[in-house]
Every structure is written in structure tokens, then in C-alpha cells.
PDB file of N, CA and C in Angstrom:
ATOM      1  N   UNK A   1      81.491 169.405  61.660  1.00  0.00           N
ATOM      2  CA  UNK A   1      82.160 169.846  60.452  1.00  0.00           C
ATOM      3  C   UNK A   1      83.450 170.565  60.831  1.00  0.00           C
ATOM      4  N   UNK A   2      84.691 169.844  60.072  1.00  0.00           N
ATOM      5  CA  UNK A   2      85.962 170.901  60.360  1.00  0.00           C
ATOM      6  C   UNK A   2      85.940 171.561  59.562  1.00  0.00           C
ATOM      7  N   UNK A   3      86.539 173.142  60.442  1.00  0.00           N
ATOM      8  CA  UNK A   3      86.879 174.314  59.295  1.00  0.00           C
ATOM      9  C   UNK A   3      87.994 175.476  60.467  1.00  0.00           C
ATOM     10  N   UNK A   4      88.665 175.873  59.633  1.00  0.00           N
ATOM     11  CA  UNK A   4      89.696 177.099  59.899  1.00  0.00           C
ATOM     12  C   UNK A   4      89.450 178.310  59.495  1.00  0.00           C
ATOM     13  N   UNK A   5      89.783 179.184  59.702  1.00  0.00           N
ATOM     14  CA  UNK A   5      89.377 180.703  59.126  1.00  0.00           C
ATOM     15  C   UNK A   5      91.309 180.806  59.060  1.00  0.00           C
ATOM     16  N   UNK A   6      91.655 181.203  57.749  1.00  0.00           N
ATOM     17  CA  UNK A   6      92.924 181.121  57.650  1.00  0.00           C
ATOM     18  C   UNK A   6      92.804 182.879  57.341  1.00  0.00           C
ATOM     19  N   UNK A   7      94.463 183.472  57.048  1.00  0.00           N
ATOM     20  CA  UNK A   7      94.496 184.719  56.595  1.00  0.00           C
ATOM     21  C   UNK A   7      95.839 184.731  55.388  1.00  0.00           C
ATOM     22  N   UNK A   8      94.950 185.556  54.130  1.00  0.00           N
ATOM     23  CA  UNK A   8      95.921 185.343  53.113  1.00  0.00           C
ATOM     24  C   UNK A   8      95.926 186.759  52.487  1.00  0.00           C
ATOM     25  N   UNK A   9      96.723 187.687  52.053  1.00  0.00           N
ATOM     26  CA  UNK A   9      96.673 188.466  50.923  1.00  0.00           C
ATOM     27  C   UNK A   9      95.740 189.673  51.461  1.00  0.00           C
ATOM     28  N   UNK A  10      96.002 189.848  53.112  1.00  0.00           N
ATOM     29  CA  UNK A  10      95.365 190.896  54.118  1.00  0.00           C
ATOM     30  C   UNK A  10      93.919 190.580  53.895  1.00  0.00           C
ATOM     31  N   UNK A  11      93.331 189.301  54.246  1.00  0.00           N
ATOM     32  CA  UNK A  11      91.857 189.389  54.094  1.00  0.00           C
ATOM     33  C   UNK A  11      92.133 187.576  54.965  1.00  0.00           C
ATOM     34  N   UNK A  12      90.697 187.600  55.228  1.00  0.00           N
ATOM     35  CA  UNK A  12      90.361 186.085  55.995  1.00  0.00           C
ATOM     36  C   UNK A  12      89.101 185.381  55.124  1.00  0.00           C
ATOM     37  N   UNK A  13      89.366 184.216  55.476  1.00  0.00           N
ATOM     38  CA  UNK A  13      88.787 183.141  54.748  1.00  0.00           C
ATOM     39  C   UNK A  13      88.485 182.146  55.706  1.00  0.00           C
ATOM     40  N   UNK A  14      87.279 181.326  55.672  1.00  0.00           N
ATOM     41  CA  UNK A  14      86.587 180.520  56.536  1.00  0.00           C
ATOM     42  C   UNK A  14      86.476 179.155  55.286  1.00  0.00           C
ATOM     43  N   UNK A  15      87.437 178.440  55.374  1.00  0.00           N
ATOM     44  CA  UNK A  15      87.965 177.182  55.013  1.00  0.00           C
ATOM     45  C   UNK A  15      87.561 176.155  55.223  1.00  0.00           C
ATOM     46  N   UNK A  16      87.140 175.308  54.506  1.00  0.00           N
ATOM     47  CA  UNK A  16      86.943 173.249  54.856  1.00  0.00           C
ATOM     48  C   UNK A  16      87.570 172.572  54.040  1.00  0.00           C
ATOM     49  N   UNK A  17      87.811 171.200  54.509  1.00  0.00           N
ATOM     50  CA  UNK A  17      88.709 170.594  53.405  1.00  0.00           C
ATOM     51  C   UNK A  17      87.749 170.060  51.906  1.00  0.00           C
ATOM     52  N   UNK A  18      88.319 170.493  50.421  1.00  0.00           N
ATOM     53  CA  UNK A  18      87.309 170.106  49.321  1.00  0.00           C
ATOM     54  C   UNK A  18      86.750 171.649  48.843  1.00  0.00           C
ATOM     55  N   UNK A  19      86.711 172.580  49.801  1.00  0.00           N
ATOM     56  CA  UNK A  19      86.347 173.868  49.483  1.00  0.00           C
ATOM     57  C   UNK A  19      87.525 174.711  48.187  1.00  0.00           C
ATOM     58  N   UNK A  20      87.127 175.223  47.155  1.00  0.00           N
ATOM     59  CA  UNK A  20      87.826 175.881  46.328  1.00  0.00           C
ATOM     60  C   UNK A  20      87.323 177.499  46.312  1.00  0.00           C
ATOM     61  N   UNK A  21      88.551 178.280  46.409  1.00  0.00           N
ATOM     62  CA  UNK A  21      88.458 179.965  46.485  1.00  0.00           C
ATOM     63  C   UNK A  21      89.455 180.485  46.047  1.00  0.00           C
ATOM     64  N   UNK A  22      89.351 181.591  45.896  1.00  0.00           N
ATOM     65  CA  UNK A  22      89.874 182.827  44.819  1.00  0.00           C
ATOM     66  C   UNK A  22      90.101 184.200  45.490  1.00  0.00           C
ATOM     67  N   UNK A  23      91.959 183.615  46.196  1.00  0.00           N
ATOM     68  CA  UNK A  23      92.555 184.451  46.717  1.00  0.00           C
ATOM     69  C   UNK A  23      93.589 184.902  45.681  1.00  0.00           C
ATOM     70  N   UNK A  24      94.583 186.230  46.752  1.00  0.00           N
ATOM     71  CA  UNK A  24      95.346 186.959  45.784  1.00  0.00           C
ATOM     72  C   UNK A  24      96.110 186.165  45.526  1.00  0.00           C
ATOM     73  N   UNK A  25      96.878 186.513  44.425  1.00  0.00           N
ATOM     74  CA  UNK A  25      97.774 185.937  43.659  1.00  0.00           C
ATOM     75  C   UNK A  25      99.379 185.536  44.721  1.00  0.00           C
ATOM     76  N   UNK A  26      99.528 184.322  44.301  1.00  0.00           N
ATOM     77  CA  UNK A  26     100.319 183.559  45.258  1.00  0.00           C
ATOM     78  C   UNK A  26     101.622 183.149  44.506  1.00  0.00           C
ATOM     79  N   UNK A  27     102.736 183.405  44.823  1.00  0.00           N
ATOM     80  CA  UNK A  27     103.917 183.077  43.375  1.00  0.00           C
ATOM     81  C   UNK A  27     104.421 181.579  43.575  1.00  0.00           C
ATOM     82  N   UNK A  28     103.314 180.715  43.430  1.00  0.00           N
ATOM     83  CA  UNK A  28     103.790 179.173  43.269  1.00  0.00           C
ATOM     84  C   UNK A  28     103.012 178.829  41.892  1.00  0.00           C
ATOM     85  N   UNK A  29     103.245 177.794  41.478  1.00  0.00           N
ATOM     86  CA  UNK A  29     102.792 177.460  39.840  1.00  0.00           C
ATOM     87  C   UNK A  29     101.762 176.618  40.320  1.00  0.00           C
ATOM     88  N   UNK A  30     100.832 176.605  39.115  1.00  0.00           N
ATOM     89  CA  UNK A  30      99.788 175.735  39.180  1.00  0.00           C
ATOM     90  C   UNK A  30     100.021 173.941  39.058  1.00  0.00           C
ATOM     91  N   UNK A  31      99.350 173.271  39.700  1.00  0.00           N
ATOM     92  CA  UNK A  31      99.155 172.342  40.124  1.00  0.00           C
ATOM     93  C   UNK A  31     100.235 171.335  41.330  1.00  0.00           C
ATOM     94  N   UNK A  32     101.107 173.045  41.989  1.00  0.00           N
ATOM     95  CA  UNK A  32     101.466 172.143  42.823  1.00  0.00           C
ATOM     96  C   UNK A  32     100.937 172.856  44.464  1.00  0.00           C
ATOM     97  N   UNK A  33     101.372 172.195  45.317  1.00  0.00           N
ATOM     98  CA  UNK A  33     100.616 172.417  46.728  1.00  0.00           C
ATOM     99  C   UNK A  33     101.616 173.403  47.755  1.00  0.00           C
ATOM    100  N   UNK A  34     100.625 174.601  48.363  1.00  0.00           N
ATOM    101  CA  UNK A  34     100.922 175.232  49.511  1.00  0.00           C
ATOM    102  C   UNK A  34     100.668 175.269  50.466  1.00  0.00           C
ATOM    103  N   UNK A  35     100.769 175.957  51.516  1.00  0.00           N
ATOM    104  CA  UNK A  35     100.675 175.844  52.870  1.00  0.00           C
ATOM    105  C   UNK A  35     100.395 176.803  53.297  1.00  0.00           C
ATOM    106  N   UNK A  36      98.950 176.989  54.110  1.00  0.00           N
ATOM    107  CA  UNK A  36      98.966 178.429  55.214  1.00  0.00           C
ATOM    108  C   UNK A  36      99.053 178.091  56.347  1.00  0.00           C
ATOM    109  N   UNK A  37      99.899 178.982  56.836  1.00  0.00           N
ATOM    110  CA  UNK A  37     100.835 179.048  58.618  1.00  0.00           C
ATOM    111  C   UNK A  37      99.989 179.596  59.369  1.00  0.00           C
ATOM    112  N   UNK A  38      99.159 181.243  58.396  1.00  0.00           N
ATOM    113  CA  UNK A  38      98.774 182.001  59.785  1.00  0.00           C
ATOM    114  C   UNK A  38      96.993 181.633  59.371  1.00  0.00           C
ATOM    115  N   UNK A  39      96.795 180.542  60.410  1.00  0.00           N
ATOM    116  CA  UNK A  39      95.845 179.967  60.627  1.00  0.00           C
ATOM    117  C   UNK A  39      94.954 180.690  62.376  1.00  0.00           C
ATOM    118  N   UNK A  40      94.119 181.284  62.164  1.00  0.00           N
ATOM    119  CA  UNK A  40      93.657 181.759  63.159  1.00  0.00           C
ATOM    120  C   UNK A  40      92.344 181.622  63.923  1.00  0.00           C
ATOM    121  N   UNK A  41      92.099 180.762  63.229  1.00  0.00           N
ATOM    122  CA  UNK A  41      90.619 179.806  63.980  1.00  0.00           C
ATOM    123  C   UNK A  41      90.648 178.281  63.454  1.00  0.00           C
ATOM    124  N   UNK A  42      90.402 177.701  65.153  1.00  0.00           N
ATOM    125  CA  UNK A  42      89.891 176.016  64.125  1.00  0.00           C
ATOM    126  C   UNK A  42      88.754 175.396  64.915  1.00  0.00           C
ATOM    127  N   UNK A  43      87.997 174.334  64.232  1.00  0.00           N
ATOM    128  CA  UNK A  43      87.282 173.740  64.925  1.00  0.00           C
ATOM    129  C   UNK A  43      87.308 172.774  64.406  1.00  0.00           C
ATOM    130  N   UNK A  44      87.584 171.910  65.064  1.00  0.00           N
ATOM    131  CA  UNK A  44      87.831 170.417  64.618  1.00  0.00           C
ATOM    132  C   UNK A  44      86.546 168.998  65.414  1.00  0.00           C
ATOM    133  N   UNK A  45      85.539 168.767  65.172  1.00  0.00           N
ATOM    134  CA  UNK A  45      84.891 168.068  65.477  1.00  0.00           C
ATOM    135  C   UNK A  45      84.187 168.368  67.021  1.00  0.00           C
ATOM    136  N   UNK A  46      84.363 170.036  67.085  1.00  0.00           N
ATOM    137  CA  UNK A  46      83.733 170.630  68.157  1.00  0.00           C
ATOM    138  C   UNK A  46      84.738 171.155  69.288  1.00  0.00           C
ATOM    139  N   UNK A  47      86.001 170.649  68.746  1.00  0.00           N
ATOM    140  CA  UNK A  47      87.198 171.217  69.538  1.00  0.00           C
ATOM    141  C   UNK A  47      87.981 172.667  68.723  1.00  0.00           C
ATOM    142  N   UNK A  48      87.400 173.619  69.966  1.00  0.00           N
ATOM    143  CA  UNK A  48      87.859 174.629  68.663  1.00  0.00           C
ATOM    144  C   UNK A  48      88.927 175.306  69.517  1.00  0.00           C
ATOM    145  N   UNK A  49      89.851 175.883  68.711  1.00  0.00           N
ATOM    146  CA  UNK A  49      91.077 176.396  69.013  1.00  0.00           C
ATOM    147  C   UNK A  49      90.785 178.061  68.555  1.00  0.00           C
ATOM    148  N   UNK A  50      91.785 178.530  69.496  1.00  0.00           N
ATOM    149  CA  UNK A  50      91.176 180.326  68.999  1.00  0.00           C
ATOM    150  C   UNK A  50      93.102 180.628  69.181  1.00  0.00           C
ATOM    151  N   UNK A  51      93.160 181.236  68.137  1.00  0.00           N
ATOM    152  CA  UNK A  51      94.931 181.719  67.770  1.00  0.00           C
ATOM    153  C   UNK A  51      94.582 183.305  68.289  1.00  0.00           C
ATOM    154  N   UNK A  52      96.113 183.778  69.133  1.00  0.00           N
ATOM    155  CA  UNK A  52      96.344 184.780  69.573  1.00  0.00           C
ATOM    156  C   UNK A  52      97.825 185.123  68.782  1.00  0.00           C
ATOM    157  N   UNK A  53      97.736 185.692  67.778  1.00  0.00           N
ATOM    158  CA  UNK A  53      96.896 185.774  66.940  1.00  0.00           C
ATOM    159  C   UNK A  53      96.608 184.704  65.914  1.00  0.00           C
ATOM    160  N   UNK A  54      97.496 183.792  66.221  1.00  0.00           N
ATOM    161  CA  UNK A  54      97.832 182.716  65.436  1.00  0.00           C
ATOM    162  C   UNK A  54      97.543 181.547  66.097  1.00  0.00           C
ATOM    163  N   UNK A  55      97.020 180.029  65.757  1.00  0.00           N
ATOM    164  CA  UNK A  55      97.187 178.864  66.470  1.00  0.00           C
ATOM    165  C   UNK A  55      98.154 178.304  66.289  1.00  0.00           C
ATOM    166  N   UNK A  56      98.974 177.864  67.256  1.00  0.00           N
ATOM    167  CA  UNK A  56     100.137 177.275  67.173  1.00  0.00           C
ATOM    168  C   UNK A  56     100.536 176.054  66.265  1.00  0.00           C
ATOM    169  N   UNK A  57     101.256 175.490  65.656  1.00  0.00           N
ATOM    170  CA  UNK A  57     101.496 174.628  64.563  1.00  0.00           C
ATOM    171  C   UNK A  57     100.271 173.724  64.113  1.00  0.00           C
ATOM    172  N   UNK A  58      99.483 174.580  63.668  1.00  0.00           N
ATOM    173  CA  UNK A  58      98.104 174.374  62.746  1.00  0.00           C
ATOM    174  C   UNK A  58      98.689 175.411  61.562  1.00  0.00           C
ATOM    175  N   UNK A  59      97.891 174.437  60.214  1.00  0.00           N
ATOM    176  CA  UNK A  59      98.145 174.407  58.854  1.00  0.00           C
ATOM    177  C   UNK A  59      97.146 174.219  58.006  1.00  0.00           C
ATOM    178  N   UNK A  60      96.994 174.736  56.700  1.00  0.00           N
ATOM    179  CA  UNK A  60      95.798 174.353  56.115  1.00  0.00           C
ATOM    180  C   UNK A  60      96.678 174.249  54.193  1.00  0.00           C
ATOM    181  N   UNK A  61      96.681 173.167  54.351  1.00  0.00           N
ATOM    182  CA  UNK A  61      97.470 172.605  52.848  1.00  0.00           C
ATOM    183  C   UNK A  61      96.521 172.721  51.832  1.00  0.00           C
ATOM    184  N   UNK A  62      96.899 173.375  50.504  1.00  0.00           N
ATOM    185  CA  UNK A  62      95.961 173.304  49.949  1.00  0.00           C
ATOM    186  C   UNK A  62      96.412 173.490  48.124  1.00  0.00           C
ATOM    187  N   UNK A  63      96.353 173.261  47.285  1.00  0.00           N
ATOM    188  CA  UNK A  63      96.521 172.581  45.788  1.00  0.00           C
ATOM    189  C   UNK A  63      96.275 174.024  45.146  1.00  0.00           C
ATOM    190  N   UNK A  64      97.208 174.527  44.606  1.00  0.00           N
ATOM    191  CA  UNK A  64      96.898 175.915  43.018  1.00  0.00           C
ATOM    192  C   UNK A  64      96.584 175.432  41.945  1.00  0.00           C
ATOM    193  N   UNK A  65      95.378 175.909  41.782  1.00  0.00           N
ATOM    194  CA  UNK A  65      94.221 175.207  40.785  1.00  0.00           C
ATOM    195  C   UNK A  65      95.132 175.717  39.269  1.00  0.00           C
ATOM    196  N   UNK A  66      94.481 177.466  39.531  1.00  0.00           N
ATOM    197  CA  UNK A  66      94.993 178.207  37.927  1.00  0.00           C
ATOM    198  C   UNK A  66      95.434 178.716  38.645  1.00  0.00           C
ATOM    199  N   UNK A  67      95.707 179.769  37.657  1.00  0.00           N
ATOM    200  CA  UNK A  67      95.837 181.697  37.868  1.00  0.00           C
ATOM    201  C   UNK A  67      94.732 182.720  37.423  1.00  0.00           C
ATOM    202  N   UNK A  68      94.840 183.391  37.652  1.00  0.00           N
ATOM    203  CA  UNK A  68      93.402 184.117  36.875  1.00  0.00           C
ATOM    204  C   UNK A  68      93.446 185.446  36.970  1.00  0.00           C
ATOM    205  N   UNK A  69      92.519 186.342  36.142  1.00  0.00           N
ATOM    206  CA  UNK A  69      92.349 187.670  36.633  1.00  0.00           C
ATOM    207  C   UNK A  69      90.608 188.164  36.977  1.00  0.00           C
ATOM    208  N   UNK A  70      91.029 188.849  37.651  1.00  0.00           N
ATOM    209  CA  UNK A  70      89.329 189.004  37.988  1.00  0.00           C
ATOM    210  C   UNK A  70      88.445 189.743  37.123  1.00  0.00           C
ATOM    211  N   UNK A  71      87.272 190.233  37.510  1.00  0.00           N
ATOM    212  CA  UNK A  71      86.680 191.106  36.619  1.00  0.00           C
ATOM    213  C   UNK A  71      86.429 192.624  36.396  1.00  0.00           C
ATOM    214  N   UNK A  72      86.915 193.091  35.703  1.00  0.00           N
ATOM    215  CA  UNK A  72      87.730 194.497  35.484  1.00  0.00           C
ATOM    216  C   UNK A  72      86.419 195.836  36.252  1.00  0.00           C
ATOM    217  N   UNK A  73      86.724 196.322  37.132  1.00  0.00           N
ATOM    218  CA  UNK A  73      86.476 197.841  37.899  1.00  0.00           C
ATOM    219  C   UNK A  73      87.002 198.379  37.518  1.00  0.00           C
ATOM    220  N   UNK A  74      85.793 199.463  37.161  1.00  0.00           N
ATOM    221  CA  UNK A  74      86.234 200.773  36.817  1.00  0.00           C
ATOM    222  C   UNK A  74      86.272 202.365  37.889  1.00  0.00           C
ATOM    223  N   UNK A  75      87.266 202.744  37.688  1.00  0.00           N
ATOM    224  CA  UNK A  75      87.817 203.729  38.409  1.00  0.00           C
ATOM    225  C   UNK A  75      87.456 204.884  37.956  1.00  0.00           C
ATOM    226  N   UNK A  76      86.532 205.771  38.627  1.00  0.00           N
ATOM    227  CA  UNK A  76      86.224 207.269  37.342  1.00  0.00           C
ATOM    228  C   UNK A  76      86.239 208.491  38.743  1.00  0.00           C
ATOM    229  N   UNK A  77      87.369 209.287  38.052  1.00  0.00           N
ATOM    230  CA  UNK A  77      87.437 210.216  38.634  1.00  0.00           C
ATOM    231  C   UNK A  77      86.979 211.694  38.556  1.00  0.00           C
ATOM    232  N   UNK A  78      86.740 212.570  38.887  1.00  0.00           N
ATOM    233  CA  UNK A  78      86.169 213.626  38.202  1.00  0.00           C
ATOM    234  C   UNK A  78      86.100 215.276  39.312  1.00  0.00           C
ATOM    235  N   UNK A  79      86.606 216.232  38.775  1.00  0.00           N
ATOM    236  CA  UNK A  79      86.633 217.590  40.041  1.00  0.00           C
ATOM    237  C   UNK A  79      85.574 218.368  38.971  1.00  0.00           C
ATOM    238  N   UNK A  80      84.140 218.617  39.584  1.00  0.00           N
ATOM    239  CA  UNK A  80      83.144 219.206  39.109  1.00  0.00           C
ATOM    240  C   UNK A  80      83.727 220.822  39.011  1.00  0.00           C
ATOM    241  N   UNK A  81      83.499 221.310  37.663  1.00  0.00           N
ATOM    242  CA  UNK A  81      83.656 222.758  37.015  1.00  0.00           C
ATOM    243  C   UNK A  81      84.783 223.195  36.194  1.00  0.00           C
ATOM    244  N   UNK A  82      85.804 221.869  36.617  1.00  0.00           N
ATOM    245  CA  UNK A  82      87.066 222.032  36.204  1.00  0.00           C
ATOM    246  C   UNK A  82      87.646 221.264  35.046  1.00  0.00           C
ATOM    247  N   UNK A  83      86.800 220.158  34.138  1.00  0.00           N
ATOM    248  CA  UNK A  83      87.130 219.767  33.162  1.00  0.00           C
ATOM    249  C   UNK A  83      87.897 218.890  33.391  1.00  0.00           C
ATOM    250  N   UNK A  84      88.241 218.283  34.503  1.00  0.00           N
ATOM    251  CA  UNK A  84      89.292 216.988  34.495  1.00  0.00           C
ATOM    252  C   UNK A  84      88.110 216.058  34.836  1.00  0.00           C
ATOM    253  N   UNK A  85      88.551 215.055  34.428  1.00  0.00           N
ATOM    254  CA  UNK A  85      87.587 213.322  34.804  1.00  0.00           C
ATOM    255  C   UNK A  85      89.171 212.676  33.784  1.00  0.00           C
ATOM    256  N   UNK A  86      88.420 211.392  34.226  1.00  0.00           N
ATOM    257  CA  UNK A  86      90.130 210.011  34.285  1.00  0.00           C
ATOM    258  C   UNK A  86      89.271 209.080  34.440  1.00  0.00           C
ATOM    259  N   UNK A  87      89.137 208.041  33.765  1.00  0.00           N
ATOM    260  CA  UNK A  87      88.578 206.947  33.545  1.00  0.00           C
ATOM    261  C   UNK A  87      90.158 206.008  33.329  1.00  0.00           C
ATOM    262  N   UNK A  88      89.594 205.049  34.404  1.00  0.00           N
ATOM    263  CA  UNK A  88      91.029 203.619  34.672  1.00  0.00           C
ATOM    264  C   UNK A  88      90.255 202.501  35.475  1.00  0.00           C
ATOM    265  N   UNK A  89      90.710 201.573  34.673  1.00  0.00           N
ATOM    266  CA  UNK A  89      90.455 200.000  34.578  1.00  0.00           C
ATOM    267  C   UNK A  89      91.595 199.218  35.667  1.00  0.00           C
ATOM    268  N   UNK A  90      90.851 198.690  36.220  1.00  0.00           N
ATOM    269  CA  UNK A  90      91.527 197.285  37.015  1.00  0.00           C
ATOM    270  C   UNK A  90      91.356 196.397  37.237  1.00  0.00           C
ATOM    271  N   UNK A  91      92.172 194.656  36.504  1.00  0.00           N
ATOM    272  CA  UNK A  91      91.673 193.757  37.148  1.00  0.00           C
ATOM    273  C   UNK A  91      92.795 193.217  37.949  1.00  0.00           C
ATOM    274  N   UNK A  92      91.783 192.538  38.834  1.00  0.00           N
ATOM    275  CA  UNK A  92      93.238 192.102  40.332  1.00  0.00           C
ATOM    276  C   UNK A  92      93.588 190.246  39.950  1.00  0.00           C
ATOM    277  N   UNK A  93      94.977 190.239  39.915  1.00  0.00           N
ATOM    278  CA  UNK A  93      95.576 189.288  39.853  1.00  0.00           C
ATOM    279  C   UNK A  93      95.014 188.095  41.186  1.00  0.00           C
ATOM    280  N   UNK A  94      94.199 186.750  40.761  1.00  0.00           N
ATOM    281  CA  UNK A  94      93.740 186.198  41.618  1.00  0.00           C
ATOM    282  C   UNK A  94      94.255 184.518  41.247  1.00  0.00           C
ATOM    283  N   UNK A  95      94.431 183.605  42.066  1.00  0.00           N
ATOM    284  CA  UNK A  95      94.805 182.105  42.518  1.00  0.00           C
ATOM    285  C   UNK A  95      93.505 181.836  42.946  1.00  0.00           C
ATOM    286  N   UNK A  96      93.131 180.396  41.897  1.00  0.00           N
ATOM    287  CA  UNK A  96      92.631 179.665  42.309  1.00  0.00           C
ATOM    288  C   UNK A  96      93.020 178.443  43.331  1.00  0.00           C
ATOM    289  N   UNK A  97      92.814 178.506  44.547  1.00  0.00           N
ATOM    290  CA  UNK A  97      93.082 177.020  45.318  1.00  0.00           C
ATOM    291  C   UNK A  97      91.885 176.334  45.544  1.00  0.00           C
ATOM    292  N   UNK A  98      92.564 174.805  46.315  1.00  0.00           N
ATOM    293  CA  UNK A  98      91.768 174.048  46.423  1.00  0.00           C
ATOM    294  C   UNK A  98      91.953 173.398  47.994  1.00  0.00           C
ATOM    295  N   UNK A  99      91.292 173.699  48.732  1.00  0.00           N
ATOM    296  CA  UNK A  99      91.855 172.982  50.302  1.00  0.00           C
ATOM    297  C   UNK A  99      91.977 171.514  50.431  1.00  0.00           C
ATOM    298  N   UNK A 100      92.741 171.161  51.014  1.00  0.00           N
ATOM    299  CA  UNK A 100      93.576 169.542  50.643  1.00  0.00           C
ATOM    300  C   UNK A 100      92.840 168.936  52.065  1.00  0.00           C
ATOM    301  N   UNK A 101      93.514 169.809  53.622  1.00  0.00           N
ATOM    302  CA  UNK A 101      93.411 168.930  54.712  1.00  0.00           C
ATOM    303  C   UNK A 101      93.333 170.049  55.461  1.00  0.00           C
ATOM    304  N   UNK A 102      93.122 170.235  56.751  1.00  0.00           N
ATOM    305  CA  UNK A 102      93.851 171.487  57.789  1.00  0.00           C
ATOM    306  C   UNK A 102      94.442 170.414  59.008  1.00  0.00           C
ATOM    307  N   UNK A 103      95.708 170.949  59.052  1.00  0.00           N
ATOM    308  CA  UNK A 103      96.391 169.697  60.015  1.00  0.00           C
ATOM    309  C   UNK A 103      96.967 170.887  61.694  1.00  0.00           C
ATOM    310  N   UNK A 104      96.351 170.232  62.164  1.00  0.00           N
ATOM    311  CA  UNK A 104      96.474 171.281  64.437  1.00  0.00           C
ATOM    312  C   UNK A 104      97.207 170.254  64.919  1.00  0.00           C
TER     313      UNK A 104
END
């Protein structure tokens, strides 16, 4: 089985081609295709490559599904005796992709 462990949006991802995931938000429009560079693991039919930190012109192409937002965390703050608390909402801006190929 081929797969890459790519790195996107300060986090890593363990990739195959056909696999769909829900990284950070990426500023290309939906339904057309990107490219990740910093590709840092591959194994390709038992030939595996290990990137220092990066593997050299290996790529993992892959299709922007939607856009999306995730599901809202809540933030609650509070200093016991003192009457302050703060209640705040966040949802994180997330891209759907779709992995196309990974090309080494």
C-alpha cells in the first residue's frame, strides 16, 4: 500500500491516494487541484523514503472538495472569588481535500 505522511497547517497527516481529510483552511477555491511540497515520509510499494526534513521532489496532488467550518468549542474562562468568567465560541476554518496521486 502507498502512502506519505505530508505536513499542512503545522500538523501531519498520513495520506493514500482516494483518501479524503479535513485540513486548515487553504486559499484555493473549490474544485480545483493543489499540491503538497513538504512531503516527509513515503512508502511506495515497500520502498520507503524518509525526508530530512523533507523528501526531495516528492508531491502529493490532491482536489479541494468544499470549505467548511468545524464544530464550535467552547472557551470558558473564570478567576475563582473575583466575579469575572468569559464564555467564547470558536469554530476553525477547515478544507475539505481529496488525494489525487503522491508523485517521488
Amino acid at each position: 500500500m502507498n502512502y506519505a505522511v505530508i505536513e499542512t497547517g503545522g500538523k501531519q497527516y498520513r495520506v493514500s491516494a482516494g483518501d479524503t481529510l479535513e485540513i486548515e483552511r487553504l486559499p484555493v477555491e473549490a474544485g480545483q487541484s493543489t499540491t503538497f511540497d513538504r512531503v516527509l515520509f513515503v512508502n511506495q510499494e515497500g520502498r520507503i523514503l524518509v525526508g530530512t526534513p523533507t523528501v526531495a521532489n516528492a508531491a502529493v496532488v490532491a482536489e479541494v472538495v468544499a470549505h467548511k467550518r468545524g464544530e464550535k468549542k467552547i472557551i470558558w474562562k473564570m478567576k475563582r472569588r473575583k466575579g469575572y468568567h468569559k464564555l467564547q465560541g470558536h469554530r476553525q476554518e477547515l478544507t475539505v481535500v481529496k488525494i489525487k496521486d503522491i508523485k517521488v
